[in-house]
Protein backbone atom coordinates (compact mmCIF):
# COMPACT_ATOMS: atom_id res chain seq x y z
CA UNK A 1 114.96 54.56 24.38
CA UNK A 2 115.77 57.69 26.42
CA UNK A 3 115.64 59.67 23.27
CA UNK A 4 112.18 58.39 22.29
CA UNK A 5 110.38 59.08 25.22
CA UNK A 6 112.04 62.46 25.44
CA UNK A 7 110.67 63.36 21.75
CA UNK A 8 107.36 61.93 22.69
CA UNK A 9 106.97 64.26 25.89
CA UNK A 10 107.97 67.20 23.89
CA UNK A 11 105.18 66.42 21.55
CA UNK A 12 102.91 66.29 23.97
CA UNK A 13 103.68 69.59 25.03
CA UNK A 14 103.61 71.33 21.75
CA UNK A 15 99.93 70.42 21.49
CA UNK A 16 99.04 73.03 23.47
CA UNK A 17 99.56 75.19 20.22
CA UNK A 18 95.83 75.63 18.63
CA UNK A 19 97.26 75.66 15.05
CA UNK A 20 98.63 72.27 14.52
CA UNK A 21 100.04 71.01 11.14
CA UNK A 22 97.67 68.29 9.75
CA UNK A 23 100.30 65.77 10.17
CA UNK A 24 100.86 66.76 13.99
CA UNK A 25 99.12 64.00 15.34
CA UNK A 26 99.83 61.12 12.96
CA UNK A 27 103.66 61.41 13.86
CA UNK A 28 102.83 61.98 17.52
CA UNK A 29 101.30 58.42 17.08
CA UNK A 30 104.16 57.37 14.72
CA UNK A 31 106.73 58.14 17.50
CA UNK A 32 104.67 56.20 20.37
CA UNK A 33 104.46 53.32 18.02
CA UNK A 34 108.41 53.43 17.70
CA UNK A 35 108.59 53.72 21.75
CA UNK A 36 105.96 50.30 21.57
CA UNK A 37 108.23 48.19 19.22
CA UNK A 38 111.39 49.59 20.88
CA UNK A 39 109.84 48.21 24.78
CA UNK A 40 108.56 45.01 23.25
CA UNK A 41 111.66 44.17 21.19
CA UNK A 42 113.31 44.75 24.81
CA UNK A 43 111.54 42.55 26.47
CA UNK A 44 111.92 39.69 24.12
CA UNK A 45 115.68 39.82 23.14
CA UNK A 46 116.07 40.30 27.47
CA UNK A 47 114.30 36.39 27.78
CA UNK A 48 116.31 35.30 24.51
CA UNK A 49 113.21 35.16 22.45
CA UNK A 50 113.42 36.32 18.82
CA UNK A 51 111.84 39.37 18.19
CA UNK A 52 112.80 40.15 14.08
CA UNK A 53 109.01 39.14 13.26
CA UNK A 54 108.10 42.59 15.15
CA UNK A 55 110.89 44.63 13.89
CA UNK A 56 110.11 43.43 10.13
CA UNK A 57 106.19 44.76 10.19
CA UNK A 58 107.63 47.85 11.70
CA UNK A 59 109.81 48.77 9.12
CA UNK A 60 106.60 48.04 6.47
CA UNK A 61 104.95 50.68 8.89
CA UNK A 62 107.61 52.69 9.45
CA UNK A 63 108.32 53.39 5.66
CA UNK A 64 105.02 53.30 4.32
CA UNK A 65 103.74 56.05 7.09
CA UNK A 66 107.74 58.20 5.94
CA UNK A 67 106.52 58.13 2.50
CA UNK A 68 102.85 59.47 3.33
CA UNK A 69 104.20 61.89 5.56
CA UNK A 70 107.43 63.34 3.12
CA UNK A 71 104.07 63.59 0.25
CA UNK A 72 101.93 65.57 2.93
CA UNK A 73 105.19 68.08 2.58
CA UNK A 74 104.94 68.34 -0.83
CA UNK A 75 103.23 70.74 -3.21
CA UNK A 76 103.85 68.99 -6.47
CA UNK A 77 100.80 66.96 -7.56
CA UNK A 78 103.04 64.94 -10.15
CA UNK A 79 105.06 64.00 -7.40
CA UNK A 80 102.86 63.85 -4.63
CA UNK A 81 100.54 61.46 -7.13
CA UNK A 82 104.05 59.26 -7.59
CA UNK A 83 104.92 59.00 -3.79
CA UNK A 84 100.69 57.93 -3.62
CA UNK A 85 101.46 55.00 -5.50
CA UNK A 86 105.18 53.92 -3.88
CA UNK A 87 102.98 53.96 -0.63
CA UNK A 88 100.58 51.30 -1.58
CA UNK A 89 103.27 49.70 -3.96
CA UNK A 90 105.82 49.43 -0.91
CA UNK A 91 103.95 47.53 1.95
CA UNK A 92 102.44 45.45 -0.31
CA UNK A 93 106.01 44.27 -1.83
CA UNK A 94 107.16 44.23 1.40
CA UNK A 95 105.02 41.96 2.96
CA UNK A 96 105.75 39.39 0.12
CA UNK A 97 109.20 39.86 0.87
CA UNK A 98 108.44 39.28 5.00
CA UNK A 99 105.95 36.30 4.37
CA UNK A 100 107.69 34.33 1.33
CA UNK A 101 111.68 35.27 1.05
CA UNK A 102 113.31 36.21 3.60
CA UNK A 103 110.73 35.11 6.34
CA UNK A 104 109.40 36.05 9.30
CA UNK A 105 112.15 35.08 11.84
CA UNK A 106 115.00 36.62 9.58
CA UNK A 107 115.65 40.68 9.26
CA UNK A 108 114.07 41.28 6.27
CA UNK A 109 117.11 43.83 4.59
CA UNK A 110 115.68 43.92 1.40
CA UNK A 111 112.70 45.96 2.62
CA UNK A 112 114.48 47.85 4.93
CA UNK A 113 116.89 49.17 2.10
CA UNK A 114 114.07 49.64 -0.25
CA UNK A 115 112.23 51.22 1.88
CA UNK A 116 115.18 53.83 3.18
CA UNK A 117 116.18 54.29 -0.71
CA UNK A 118 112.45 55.17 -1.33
CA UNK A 119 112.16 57.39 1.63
CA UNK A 120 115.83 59.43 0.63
CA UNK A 121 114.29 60.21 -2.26
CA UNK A 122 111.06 61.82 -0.99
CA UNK A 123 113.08 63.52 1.48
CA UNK A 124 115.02 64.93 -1.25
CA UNK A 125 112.36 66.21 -3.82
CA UNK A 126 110.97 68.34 -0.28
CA UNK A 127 114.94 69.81 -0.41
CA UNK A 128 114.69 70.26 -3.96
CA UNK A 129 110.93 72.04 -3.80
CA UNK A 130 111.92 74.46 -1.02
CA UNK A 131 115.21 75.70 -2.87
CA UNK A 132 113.32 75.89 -6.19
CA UNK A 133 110.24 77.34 -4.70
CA UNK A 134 111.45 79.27 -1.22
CA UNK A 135 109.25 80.34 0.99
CA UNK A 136 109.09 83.74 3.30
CA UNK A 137 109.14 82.08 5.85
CA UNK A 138 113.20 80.59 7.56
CA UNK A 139 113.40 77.07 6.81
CA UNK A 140 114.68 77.13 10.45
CA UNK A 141 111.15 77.73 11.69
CA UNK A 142 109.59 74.96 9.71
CA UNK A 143 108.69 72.02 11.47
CA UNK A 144 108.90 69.94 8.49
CA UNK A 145 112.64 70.76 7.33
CA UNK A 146 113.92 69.73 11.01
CA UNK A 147 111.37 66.57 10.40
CA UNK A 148 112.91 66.44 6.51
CA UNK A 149 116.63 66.89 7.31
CA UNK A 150 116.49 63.90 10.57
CA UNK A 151 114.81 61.51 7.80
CA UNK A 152 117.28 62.15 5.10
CA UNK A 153 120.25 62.35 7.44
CA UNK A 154 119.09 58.61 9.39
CA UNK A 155 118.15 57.14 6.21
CA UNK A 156 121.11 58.30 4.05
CA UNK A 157 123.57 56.59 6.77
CA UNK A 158 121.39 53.55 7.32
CA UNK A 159 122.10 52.20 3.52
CA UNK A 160 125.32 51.41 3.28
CA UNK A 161 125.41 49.73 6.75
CA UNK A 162 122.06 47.81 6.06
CA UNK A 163 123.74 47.39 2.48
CA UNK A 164 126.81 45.40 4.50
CA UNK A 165 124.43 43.62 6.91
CA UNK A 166 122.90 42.75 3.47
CA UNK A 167 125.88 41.37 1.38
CA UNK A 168 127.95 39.98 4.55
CA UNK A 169 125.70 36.58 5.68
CA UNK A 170 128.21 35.81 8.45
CA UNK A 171 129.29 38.83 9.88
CA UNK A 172 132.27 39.01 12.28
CA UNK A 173 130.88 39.69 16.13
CA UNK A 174 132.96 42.88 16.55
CA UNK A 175 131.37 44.28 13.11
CA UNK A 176 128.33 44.04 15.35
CA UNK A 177 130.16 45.74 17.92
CA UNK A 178 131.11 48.51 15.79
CA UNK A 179 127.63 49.25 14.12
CA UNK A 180 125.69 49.41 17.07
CA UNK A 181 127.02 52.09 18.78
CA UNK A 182 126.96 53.93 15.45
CA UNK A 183 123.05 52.88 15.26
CA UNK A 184 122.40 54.52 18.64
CA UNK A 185 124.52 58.11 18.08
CA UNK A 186 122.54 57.72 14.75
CA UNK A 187 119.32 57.72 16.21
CA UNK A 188 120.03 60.25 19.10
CA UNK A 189 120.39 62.55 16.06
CA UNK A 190 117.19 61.75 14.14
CA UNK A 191 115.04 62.25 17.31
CA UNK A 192 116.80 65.59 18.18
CA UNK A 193 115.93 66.83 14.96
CA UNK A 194 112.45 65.60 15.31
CA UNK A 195 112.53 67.10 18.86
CA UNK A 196 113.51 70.63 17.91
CA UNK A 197 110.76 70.01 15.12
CA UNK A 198 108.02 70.12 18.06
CA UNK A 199 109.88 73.10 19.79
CA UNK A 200 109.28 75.28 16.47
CA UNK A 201 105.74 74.18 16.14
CA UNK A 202 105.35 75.36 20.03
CA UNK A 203 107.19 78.61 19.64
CA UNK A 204 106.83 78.88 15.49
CA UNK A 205 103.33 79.42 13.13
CA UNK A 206 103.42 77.50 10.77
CA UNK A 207 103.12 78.96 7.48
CA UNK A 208 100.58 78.35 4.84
């Protein structure tokens, strides 16, 4: 939690840049959103209510909005026009899976590794465009390859644990034990990279 409202204050500052990128204040909104669920999802597991049914119309969010905002970093139209489509496909899949299959009151896994399998692959045809297409100015100073590399990295590690949570119905307590922590390092990493995606929009111009 520490982490999120860290990132978010560090957005806030960077606004005082006059040249935002478009998506600057979409993800500023995408990241309080996060902080919402995160203090709500708190608050219910803390009184031993269930709180999967808000966690499971996050992740629709949280996907569909990663896929809109890996397109926005594309030049491609061919691929940008594909990534269009997986982001109206996706929710709407999704919240078939959330209402009839797996329910409301269950973690709905199949969306979650759909939707991180969808989003890997987004994040990689950005890695793929900049080294085919580099540009003159360091990928360092790019907002979007900090933003890029933290969505690829989290995602890329999330599958194969979601793909266990997935397979394994009754999973051994100390698996639980062992994941978490992983979960949390995990996320430390994704908003530091988002974090130091602010600072080079503060310090940085964006290029064209």
């Amino acid at each position: 939690m520490v982490i999120y409202i860290l990132c978010f204050i560090i957005a806030l500052f960077s606004r005082i840049k006059n040249q935002r990128p478009h998506y600057f204040n979409s993800f500023i909104l995408y990241i309080l959103l996060t902080i919402t669920v995160e203090v709500i999802g708190w608050w219910y597991s803390l009184h031993w209510k269930n709180n999967l049914i808000f966690y499971n119309f996050y992740t629709i969010i949280n996907f569909t909005y990663l896929i809109y905002l890996m397109r926005s970093f594309l030049q491609n139209r061919k691929v940008m026009s594909i990534l269009t489509w997986v982001a109206v496909i996706y929710p709407i899949l999704a919240l078939i899976n959330v209402v009839f299959i797996q329910g409301l009151h269950t973690f709905n896994t199949y969306s979650l590794i759909c939707g991180c399998t969808l989003v890997v692959m987004a994040s990689i045809s950005y890695f793929y465009e900049r080294i085919k297409y580099p540009s003159p100015q360091s990928l360092l100073h790019d907002p979007t390859f900090w933003i890029s590399t933290g969505i690829l990295f989290y995602n890329t590690c999330s599958l194969p644990i979601n793909g266990i949570l997935n397979v394994i119905a009754n999973m051994p307590p100390y698996v639980y034990r062992i994941i978490y922590p992983i979960n949390v390092v995990m996320n430390i990493i994704l908003y530091l990279l988002f974090s130091i995606s602010f600072v080079c929009n503060l310090i940085f111009r964006k290029s064209s």
